[in-house]
Protein backbone atom coordinates (compact mmCIF):
# COMPACT_ATOMS: atom_id res chain seq x y z
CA UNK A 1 0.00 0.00 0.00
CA UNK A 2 1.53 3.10 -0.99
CA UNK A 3 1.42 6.14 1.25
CA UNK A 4 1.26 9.97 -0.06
CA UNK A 5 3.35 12.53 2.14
CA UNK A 6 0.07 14.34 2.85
CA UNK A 7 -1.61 11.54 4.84
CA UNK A 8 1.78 9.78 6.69
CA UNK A 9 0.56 10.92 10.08
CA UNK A 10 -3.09 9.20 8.94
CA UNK A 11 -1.31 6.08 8.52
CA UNK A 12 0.98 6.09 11.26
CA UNK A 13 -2.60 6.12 13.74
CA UNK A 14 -3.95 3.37 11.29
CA UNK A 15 -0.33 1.22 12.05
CA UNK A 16 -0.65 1.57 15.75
CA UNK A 17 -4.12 1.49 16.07
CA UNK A 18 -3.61 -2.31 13.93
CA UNK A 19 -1.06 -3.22 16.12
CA UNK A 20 -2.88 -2.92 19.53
CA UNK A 21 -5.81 -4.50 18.10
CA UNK A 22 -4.59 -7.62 15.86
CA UNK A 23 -3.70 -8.14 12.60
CA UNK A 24 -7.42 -8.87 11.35
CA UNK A 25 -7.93 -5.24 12.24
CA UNK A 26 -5.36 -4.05 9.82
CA UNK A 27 -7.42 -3.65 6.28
CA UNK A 28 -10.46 -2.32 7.88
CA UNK A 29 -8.76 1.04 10.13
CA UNK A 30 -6.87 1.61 6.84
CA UNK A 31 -10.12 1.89 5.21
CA UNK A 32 -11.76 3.88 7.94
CA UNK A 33 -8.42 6.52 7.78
CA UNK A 34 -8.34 6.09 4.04
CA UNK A 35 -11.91 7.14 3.63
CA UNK A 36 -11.29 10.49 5.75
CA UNK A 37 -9.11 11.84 2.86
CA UNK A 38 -6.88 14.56 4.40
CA UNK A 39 -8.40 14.81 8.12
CA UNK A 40 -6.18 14.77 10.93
CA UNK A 41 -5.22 12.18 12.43
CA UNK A 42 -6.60 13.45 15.89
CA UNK A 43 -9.95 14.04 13.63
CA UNK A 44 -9.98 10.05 12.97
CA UNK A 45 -8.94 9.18 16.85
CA UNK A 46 -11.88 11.26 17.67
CA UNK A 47 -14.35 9.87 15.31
CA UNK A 48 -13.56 6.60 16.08
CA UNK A 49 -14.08 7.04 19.85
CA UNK A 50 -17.44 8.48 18.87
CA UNK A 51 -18.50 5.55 16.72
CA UNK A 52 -16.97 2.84 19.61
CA UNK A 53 -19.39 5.13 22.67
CA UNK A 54 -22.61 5.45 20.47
CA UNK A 55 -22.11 1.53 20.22
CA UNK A 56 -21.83 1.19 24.10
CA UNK A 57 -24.19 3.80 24.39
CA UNK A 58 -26.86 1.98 22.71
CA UNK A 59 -26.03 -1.40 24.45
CA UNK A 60 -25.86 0.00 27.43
CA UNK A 61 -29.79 2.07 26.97
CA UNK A 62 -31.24 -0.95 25.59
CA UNK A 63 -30.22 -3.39 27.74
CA UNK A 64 -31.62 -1.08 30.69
CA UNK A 65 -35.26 -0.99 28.89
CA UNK A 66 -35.77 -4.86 28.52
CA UNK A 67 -34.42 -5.16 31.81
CA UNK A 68 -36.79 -2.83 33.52
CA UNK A 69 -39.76 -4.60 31.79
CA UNK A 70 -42.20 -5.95 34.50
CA UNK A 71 -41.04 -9.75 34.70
CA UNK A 72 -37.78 -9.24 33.27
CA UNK A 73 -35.62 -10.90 36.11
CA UNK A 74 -38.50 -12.84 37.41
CA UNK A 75 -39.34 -14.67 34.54
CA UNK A 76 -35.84 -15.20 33.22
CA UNK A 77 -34.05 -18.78 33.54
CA UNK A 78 -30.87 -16.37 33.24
CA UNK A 79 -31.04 -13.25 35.22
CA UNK A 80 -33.69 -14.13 37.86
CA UNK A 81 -32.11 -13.28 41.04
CA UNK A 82 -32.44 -16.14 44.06
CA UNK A 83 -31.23 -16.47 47.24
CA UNK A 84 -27.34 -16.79 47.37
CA UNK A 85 -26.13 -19.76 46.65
CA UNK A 86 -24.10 -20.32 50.05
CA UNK A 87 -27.66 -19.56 51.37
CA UNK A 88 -29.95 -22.28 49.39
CA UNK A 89 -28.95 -25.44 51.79
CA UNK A 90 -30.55 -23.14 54.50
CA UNK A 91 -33.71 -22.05 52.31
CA UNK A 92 -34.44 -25.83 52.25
CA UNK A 93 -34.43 -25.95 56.00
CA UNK A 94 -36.01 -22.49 56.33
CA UNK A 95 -39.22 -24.25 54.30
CA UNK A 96 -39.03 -27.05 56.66
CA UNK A 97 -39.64 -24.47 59.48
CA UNK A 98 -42.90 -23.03 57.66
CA UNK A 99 -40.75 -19.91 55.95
CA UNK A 100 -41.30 -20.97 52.53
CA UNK A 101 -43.74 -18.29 51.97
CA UNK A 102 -41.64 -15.27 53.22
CA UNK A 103 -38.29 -16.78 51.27
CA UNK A 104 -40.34 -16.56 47.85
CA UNK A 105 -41.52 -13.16 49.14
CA UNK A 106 -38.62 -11.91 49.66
CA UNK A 107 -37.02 -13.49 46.03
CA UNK A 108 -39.69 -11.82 44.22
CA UNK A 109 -39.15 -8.42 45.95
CA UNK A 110 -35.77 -9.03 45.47
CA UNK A 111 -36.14 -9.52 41.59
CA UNK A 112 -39.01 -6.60 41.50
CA UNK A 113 -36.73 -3.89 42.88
CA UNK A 114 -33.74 -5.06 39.80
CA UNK A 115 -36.22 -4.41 37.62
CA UNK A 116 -37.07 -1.22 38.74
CA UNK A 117 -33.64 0.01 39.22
CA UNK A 118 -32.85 -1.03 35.60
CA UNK A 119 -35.19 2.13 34.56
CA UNK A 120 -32.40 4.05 36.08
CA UNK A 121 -29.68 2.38 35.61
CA UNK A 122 -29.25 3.97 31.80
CA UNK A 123 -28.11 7.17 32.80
CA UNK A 124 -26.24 5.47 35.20
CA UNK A 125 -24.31 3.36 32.40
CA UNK A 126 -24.73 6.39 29.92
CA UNK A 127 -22.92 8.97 31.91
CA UNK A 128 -20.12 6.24 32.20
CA UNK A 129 -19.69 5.27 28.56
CA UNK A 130 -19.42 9.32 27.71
CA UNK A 131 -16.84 9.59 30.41
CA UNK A 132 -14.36 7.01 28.47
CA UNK A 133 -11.52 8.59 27.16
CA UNK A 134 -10.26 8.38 23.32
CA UNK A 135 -7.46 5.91 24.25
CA UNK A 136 -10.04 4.06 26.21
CA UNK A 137 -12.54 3.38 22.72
CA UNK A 138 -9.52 2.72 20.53
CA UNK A 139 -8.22 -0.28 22.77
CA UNK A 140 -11.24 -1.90 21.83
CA UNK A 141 -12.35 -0.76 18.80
CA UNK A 142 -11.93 -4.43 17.46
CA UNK A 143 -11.83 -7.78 19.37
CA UNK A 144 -14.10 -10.21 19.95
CA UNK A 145 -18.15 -9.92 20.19
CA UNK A 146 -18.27 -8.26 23.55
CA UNK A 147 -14.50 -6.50 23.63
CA UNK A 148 -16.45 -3.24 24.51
CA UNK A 149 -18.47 -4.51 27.00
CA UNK A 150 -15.83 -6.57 28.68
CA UNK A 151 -13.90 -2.98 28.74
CA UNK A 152 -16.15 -1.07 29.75
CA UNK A 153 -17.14 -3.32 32.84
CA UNK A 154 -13.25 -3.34 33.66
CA UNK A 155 -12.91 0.13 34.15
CA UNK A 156 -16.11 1.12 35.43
CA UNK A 157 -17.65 -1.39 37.75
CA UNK A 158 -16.14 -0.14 40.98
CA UNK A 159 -17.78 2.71 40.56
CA UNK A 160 -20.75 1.85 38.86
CA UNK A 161 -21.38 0.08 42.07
CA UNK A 162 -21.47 2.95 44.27
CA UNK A 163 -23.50 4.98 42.16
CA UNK A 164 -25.83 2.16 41.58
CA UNK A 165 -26.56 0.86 45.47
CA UNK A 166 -28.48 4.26 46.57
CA UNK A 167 -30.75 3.22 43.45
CA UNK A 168 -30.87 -0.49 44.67
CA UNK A 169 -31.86 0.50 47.93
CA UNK A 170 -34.45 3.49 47.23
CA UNK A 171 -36.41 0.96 44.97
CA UNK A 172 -36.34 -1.99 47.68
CA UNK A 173 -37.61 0.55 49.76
CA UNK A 174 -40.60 1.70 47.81
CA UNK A 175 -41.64 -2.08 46.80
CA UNK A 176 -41.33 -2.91 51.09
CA UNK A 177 -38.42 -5.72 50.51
CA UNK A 178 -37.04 -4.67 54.35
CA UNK A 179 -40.42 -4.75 56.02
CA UNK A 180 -40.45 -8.74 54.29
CA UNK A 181 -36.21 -8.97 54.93
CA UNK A 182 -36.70 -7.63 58.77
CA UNK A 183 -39.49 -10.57 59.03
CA UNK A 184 -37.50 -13.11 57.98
CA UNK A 185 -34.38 -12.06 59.80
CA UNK A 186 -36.51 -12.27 62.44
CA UNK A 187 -37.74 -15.70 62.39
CA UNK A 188 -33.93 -16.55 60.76
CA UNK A 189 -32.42 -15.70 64.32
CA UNK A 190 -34.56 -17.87 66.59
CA UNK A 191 -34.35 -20.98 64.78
CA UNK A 192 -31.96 -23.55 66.49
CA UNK A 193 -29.43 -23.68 63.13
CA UNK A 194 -25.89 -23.93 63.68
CA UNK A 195 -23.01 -22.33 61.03
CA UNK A 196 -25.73 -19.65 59.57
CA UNK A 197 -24.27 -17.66 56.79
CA UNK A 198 -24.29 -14.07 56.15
CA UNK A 199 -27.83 -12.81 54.70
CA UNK A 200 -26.63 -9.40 52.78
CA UNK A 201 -29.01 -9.67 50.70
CA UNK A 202 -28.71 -5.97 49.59
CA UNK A 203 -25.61 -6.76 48.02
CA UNK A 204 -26.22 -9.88 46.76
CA UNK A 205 -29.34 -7.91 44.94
CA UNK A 206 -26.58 -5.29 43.42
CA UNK A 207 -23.98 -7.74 42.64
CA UNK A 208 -26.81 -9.52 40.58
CA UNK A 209 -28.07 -6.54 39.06
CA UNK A 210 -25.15 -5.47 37.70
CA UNK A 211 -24.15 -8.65 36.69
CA UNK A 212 -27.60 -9.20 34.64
CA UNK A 213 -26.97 -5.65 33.14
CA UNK A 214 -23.52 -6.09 31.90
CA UNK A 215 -24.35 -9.40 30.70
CA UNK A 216 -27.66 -7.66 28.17
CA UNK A 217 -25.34 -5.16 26.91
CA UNK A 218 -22.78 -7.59 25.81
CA UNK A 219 -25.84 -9.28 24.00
CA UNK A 220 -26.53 -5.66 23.11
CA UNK A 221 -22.96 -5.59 21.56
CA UNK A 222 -23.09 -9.01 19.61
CA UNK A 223 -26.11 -7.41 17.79
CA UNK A 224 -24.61 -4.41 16.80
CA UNK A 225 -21.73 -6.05 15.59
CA UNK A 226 -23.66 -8.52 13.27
CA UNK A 227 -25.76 -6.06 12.13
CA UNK A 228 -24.09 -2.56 12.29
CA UNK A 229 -26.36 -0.50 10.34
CA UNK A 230 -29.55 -1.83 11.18
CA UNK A 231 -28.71 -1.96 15.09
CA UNK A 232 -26.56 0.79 15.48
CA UNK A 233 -25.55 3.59 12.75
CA UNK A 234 -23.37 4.36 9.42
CA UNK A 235 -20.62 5.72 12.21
CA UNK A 236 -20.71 2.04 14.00
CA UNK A 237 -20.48 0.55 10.38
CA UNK A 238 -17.38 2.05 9.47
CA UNK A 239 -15.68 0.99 12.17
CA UNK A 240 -17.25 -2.24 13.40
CA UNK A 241 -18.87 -3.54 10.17
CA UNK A 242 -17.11 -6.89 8.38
């Protein structure tokens, strides 16, 4: 491939863009710079970044919406939240002891107040994906079907956390989950059991809400990928499209 004197610095961000990102990403940045004719090269680094947010952008608002449908964690074999897992030998005993009917209570509550928070949780996820930095969008402008998504949960979980708990809690408040938790603490306490583990279920309700959410907007990702025009936009094409 030849290279004019005008447009060296265009292919030197092409080469090292390539080289971070695989050798399969190689002909299609070229293209991408190529097609800008004589734009900067900080003009391509910046449209680029654009095209990789949008992408996340959209994952990350869609995924919110069909989460925050009524059902959407309840009625899913995938992200319906249960009881912890270290937690489940006791449920069986719990039932035993007549508590069967607060512990599914307290499940669907649990899975009720996800879904709630998920109406939120788009500006949460929004505000994040605009906050990326250029470098950030093109160390995964290619990869593999959820490289963005695997990113972005890297470097913004931690605090995607903190800024998603207040939401957690405010909805488990509204839908009374710790009038139903307090109940079964309650009853949890005066039963002769031995070796009782640790019933945070608050956390245990972020943990899995976040992990349901991330999850979605890799899906989110896949779809944009296979089909970036009709999914996402020209912009996505150009840099995600085979």
């Amino acid at each position: 491939m030849q290279i004019r004197r005008g447009t060296r610095a265009i292919a030197i961000v092409g080469l090292a863009v390539a080289v971070s990102t695989g050798l399969g990403a190689c002909a299609e940045m070229s293209q991408v710079l190529q097609s800008s004719g004589g734009a900067s090269g900080s003009s391509n680094q910046s449209g680029l970044s654009r095209a990789v947010k949008e992408s996340l952008e959209l994952s990350s608002t869609r995924a919110a919406e069909l989460l925050s449908k009524t059902g959407a964690y309840q009625n899913s074999s995938i992200y319906r939240i249960r009881l912890p897992e270290s937690v489940q030998p006791l449920a069986t005993r719990l039932r035993q002891f007549g508590l069967g009917g607060q512990i599914d209570q307290i499940e669907k509550l649990m899975n009720q107040g996800a879904e709630h928070a998920a109406v939120q949780a788009k500006d949460v996820f929004v505000s994040a994906v605009r906050s990326m930095t250029i470098s950030d969008a093109l160390g995964i402008v290619r990869g593999n079907d959820t490289a963005a998504t695997a990113y972005f949960r890297q470097h913004t979980e931690a605090e995607l956390r903190q800024k998603y708990l207040p939401i957690i809690q405010s909805n488990l408040q509204q839908i009374g989950f710790y009038n139903q938790y307090q109940q079964l603490l309650s009853a949890y306490k005066q039963l002769p059991l031995t070796n009782k583990p640790d019933l945070d279920l608050e956390q245990h309700v972020l943990t899995q809400s976040l992990n349901a959410l991330f999850t979605q907007v890799g899906e989110e990702e896949k779809a944009i990928r296979k089909d970036p025009i009709g999914r996402g936009s020209s912009a996505i094409a150009a840099v995600f499209g085979r």
